[in-house]
Protein backbone atom coordinates (compact mmCIF):
# COMPACT_ATOMS: atom_id res chain seq x y z
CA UNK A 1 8.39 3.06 -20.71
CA UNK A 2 6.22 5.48 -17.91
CA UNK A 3 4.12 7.97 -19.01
CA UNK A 4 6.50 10.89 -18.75
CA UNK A 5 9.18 9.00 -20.95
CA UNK A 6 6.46 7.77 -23.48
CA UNK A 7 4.99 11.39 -23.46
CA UNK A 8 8.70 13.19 -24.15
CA UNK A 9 9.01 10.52 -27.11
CA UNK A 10 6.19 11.21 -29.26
CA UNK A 11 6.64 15.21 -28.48
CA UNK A 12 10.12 14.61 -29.99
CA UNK A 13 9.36 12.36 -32.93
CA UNK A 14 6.70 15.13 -33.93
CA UNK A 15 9.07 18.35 -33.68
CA UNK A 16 11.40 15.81 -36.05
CA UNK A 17 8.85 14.88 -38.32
CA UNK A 18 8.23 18.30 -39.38
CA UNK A 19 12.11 19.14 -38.89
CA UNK A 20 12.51 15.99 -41.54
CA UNK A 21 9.61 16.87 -43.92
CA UNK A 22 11.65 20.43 -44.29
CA UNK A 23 14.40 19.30 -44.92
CA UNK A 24 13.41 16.67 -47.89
CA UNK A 25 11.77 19.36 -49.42
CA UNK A 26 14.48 21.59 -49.34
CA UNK A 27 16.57 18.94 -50.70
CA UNK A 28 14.52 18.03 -53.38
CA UNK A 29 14.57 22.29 -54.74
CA UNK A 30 18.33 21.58 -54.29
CA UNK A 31 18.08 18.85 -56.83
CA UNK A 32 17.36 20.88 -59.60
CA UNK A 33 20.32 23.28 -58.87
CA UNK A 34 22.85 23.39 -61.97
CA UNK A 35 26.60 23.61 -61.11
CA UNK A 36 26.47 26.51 -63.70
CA UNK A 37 28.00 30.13 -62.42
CA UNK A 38 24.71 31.60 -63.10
CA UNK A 39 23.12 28.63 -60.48
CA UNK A 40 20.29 27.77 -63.50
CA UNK A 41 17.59 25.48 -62.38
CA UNK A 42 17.91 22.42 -65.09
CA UNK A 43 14.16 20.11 -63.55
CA UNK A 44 12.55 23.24 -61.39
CA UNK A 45 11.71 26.76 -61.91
CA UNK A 46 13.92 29.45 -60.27
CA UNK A 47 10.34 31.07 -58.74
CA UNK A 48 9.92 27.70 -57.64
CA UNK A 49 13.31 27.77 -55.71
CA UNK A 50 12.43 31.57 -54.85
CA UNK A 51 8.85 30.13 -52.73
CA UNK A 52 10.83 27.98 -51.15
CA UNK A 53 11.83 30.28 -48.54
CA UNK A 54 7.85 30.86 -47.48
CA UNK A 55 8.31 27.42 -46.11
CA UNK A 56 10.54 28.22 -43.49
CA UNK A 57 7.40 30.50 -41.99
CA UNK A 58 5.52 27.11 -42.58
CA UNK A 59 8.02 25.08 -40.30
CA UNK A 60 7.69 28.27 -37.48
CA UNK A 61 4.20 27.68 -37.59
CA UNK A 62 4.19 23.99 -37.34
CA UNK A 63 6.81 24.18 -34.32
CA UNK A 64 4.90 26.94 -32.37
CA UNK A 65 1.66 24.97 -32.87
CA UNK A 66 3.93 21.85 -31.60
CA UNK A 67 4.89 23.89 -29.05
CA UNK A 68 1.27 24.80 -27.90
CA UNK A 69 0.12 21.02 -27.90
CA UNK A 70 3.40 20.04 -25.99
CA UNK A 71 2.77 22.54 -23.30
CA UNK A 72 -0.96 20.99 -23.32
CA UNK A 73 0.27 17.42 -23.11
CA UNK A 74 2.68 18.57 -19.99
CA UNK A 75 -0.06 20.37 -18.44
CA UNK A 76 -2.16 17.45 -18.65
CA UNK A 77 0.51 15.39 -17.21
CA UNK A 78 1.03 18.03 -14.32
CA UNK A 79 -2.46 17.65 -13.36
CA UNK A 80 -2.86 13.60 -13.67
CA UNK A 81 0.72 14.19 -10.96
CA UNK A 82 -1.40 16.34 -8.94
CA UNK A 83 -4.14 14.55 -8.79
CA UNK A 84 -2.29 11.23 -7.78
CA UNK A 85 -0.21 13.27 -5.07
CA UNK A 86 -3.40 14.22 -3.58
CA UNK A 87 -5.50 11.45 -3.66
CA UNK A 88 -2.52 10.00 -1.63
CA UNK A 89 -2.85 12.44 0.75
CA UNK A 90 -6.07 12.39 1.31
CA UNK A 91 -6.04 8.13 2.01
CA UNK A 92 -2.84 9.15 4.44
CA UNK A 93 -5.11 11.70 6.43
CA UNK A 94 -8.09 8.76 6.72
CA UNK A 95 -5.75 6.25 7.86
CA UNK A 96 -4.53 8.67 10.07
CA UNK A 97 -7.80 9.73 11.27
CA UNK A 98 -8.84 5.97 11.30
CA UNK A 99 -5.66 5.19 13.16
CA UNK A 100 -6.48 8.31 16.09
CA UNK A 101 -10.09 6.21 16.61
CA UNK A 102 -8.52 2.92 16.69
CA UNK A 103 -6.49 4.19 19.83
CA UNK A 104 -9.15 5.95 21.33
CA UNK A 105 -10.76 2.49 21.37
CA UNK A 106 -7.95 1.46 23.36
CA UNK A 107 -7.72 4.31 25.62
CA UNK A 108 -11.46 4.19 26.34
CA UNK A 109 -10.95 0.07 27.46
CA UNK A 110 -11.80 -0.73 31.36
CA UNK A 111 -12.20 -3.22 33.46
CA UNK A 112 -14.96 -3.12 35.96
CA UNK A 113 -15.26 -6.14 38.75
CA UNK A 114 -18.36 -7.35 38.78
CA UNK A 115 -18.80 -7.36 42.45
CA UNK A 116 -17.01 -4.69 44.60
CA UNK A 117 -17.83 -2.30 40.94
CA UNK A 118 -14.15 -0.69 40.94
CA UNK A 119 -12.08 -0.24 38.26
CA UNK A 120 -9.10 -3.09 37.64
CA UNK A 121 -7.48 -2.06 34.75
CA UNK A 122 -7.67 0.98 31.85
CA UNK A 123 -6.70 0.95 28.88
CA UNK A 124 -3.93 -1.38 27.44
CA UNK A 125 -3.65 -2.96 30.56
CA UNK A 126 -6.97 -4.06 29.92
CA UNK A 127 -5.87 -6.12 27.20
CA UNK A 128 -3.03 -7.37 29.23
CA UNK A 129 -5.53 -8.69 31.83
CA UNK A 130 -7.91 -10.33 29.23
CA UNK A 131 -4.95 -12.80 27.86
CA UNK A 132 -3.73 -13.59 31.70
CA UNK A 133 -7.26 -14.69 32.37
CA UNK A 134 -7.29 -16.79 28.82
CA UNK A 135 -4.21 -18.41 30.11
CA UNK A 136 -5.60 -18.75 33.57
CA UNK A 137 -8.34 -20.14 32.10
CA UNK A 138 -6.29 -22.77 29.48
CA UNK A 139 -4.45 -23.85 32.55
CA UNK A 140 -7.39 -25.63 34.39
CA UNK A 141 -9.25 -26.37 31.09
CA UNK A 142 -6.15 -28.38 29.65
CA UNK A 143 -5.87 -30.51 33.05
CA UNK A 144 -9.17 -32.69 31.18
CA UNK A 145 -9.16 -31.49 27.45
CA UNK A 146 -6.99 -31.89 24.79
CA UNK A 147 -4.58 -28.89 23.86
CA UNK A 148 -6.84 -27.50 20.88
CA UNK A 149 -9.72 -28.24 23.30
CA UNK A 150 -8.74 -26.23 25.81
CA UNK A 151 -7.20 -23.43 23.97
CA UNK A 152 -10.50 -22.37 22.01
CA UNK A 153 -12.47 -23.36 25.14
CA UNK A 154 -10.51 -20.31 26.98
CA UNK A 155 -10.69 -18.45 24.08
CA UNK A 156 -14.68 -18.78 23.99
CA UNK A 157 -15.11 -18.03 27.55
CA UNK A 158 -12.79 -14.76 28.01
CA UNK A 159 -14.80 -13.79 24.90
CA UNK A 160 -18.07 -13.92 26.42
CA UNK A 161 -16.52 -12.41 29.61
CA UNK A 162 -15.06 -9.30 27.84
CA UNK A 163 -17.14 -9.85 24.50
CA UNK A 164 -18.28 -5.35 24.55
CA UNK A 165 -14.61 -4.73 25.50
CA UNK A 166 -13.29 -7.57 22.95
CA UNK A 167 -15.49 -6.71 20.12
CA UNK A 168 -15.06 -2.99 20.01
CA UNK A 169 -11.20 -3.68 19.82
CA UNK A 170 -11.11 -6.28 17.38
CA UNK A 171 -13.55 -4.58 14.81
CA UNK A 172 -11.69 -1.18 15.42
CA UNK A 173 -8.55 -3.12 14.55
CA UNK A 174 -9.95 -5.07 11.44
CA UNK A 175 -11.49 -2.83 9.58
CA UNK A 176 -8.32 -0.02 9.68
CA UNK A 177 -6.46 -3.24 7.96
CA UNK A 178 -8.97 -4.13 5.80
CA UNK A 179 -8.96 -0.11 4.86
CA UNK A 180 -5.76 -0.39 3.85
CA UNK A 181 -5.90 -3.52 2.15
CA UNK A 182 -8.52 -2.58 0.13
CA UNK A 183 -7.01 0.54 -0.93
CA UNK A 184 -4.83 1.75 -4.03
CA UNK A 185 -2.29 3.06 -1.59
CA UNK A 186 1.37 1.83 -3.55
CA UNK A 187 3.06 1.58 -0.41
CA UNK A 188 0.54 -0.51 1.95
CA UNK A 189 2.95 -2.72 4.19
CA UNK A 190 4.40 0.67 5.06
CA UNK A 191 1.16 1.46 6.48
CA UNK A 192 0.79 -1.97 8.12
CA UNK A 193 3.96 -1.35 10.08
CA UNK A 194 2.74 1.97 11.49
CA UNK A 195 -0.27 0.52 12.73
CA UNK A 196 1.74 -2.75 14.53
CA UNK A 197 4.13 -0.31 15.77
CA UNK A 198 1.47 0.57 18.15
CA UNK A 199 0.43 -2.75 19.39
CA UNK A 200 2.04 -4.31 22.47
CA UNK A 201 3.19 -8.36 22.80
CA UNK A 202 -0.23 -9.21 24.75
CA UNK A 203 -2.10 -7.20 22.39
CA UNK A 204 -0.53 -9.38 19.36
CA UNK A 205 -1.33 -12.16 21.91
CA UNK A 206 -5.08 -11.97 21.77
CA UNK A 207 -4.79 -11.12 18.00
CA UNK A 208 -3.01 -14.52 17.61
CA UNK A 209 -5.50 -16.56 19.48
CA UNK A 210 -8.66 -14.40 17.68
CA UNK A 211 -6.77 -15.26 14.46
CA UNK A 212 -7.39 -18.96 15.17
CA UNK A 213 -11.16 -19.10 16.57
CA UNK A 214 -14.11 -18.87 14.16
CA UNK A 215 -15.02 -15.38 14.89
CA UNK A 216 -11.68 -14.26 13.72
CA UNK A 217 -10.75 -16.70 10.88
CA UNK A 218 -10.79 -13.46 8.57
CA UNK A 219 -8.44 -11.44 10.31
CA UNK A 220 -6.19 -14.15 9.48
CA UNK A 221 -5.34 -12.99 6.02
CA UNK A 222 -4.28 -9.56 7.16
CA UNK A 223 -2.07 -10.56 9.79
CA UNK A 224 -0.53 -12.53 6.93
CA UNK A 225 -0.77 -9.44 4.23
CA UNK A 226 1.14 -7.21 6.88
CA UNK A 227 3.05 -9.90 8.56
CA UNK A 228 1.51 -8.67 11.97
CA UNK A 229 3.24 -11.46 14.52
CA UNK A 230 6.99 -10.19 12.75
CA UNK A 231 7.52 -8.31 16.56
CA UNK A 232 5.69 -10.82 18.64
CA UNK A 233 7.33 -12.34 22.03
CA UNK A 234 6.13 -15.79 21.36
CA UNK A 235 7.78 -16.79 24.89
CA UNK A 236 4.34 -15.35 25.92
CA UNK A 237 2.07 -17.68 23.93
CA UNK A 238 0.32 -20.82 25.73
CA UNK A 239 2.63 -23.14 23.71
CA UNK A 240 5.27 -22.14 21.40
CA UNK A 241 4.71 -24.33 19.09
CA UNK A 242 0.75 -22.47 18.39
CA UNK A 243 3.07 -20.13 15.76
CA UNK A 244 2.80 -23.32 13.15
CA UNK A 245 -1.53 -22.67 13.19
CA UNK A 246 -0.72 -19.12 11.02
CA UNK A 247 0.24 -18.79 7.95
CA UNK A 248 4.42 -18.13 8.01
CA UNK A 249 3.97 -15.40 6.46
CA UNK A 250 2.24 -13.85 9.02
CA UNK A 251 5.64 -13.88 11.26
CA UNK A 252 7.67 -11.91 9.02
CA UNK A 253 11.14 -12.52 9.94
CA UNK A 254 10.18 -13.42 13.34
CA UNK A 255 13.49 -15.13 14.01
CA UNK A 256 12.21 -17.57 17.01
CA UNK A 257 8.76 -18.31 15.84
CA UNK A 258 10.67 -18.88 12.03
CA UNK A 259 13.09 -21.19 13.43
CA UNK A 260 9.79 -23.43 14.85
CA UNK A 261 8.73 -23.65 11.86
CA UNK A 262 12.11 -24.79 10.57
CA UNK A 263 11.91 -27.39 13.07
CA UNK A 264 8.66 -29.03 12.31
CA UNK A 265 9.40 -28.89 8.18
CA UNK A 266 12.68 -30.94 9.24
């Protein structure tokens, strides 16, 4: 039973409590009534039958001062609704707000070479350079290391390459998820799909390989909470078969990365 239902039931059960308690008093006057033509009271006094009409300004009484607690009760109720609705929207305008930053982060990303000092890339593109370079990287690292080897070996290096660029996106990114994980929002994986609405394949990329090094072994329980990798390409991943180092969940219903993971529980 919610609170309005529970609320409505005791308001009810009072208004026929005092209905009730009338009536088996009037009932119990009516008990003394004779069948006689003159209506003689035989067990009560007629004045006593007479008084019994000053209840009914007794049961008036009771119901208006019912009446003046219910509309306190619903008041109180109104106000607890109110209160909820905007608390809500106050956590939806600082996600919002905490959203706007996030992608300012991203807008504010560039690329400088380090020798002729121009600009390569802005922005998201940025991003989308950083992971070609970790698979540049992988590619001649994996020619005399293992697979896991290589793979945090490129990870550590574009890292300390683009660790101001890196850092700044990664934190940004973390700790709007972690807002919203922490908070008493009723409706948080709706949240979580707004925000990986607005990430791109390579951006979900770098996630996914940050995910797996130490530095971003807690992110990992996010991208499972909001089943962040649900929209990622993984034809763009080093090796396909990197989706089995997350947590399933964190694919949602990722059709080709679930159907690797079919394959290897076979």
């Amino acid at each position: 039973m919610n609170k309005k239902s529970r609320l409505d039931f005791y308001i009810g059960l009072i208004v026929l409590f005092i209905i009730g308690a009338y009536i088996a008093y009037w009932a119990y006057l009516y008990a003394g009534l004779d069948s006689a033509p003159l209506g003689v009271l035989d067990r009560t006094r007629s004045g006593t039958f007479g008084d019994a009409f000053g209840v009914i300004n007794a049961l008036f009484s009771a119901l208006a001062c019912s009446g003046v607690v219910a509309t306190l009760l619903y008041q109180r109720r109104d106000l607890s609704v109110q209160k909820e609705k905007s608390e809500m929207q106050q956590f939806e305008t600082q996600f919002y707000s905490r959203l706007t930053l996030q992608q300012n982060v991203v807008d504010r990303l560039d690329l400088v070479d380090r020798k002729s000092k121009a600009v390569i890339a802005t922005g998201r593109d940025c991003l989308k350079t950083i992971f070609r370079e970790m698979k540049r990287i992988y590619s001649t690292a994996s020619k005399t290391r293992k697979h896991d080897d290589a793979l945090m070996k490129s990870y550590s290096v574009i890292w300390g390459h683009f660790h101001s660029d890196l850092g700044v996106y990664m934190r940004s990114l973390y700790s709007l998820f972690k807002f919203v994980s922490e908070s008493a929002y009723p409706d948080k994986k709706k949240l979580g799909v707004v925000v990986r609405s607005l990430l791109s394949d390579f951006e979900l990329a770098l996630i996914f390989y940050n995910c797996l090094s130490e530095k971003g072994e807690n992110f990992k329980r996010y991208a499972e909470e909001f089943q962040l990798f649900d929209n990622l390409d993984i034809d763009i991943l080093i090796l396909k078969d990197d989706v089995c180092r997350v947590p399933k969940a964190a694919w949602g219903n990722n059709a080709a990365a679930l159907a690797i993971f079919k394959m290897h529980e076979s």
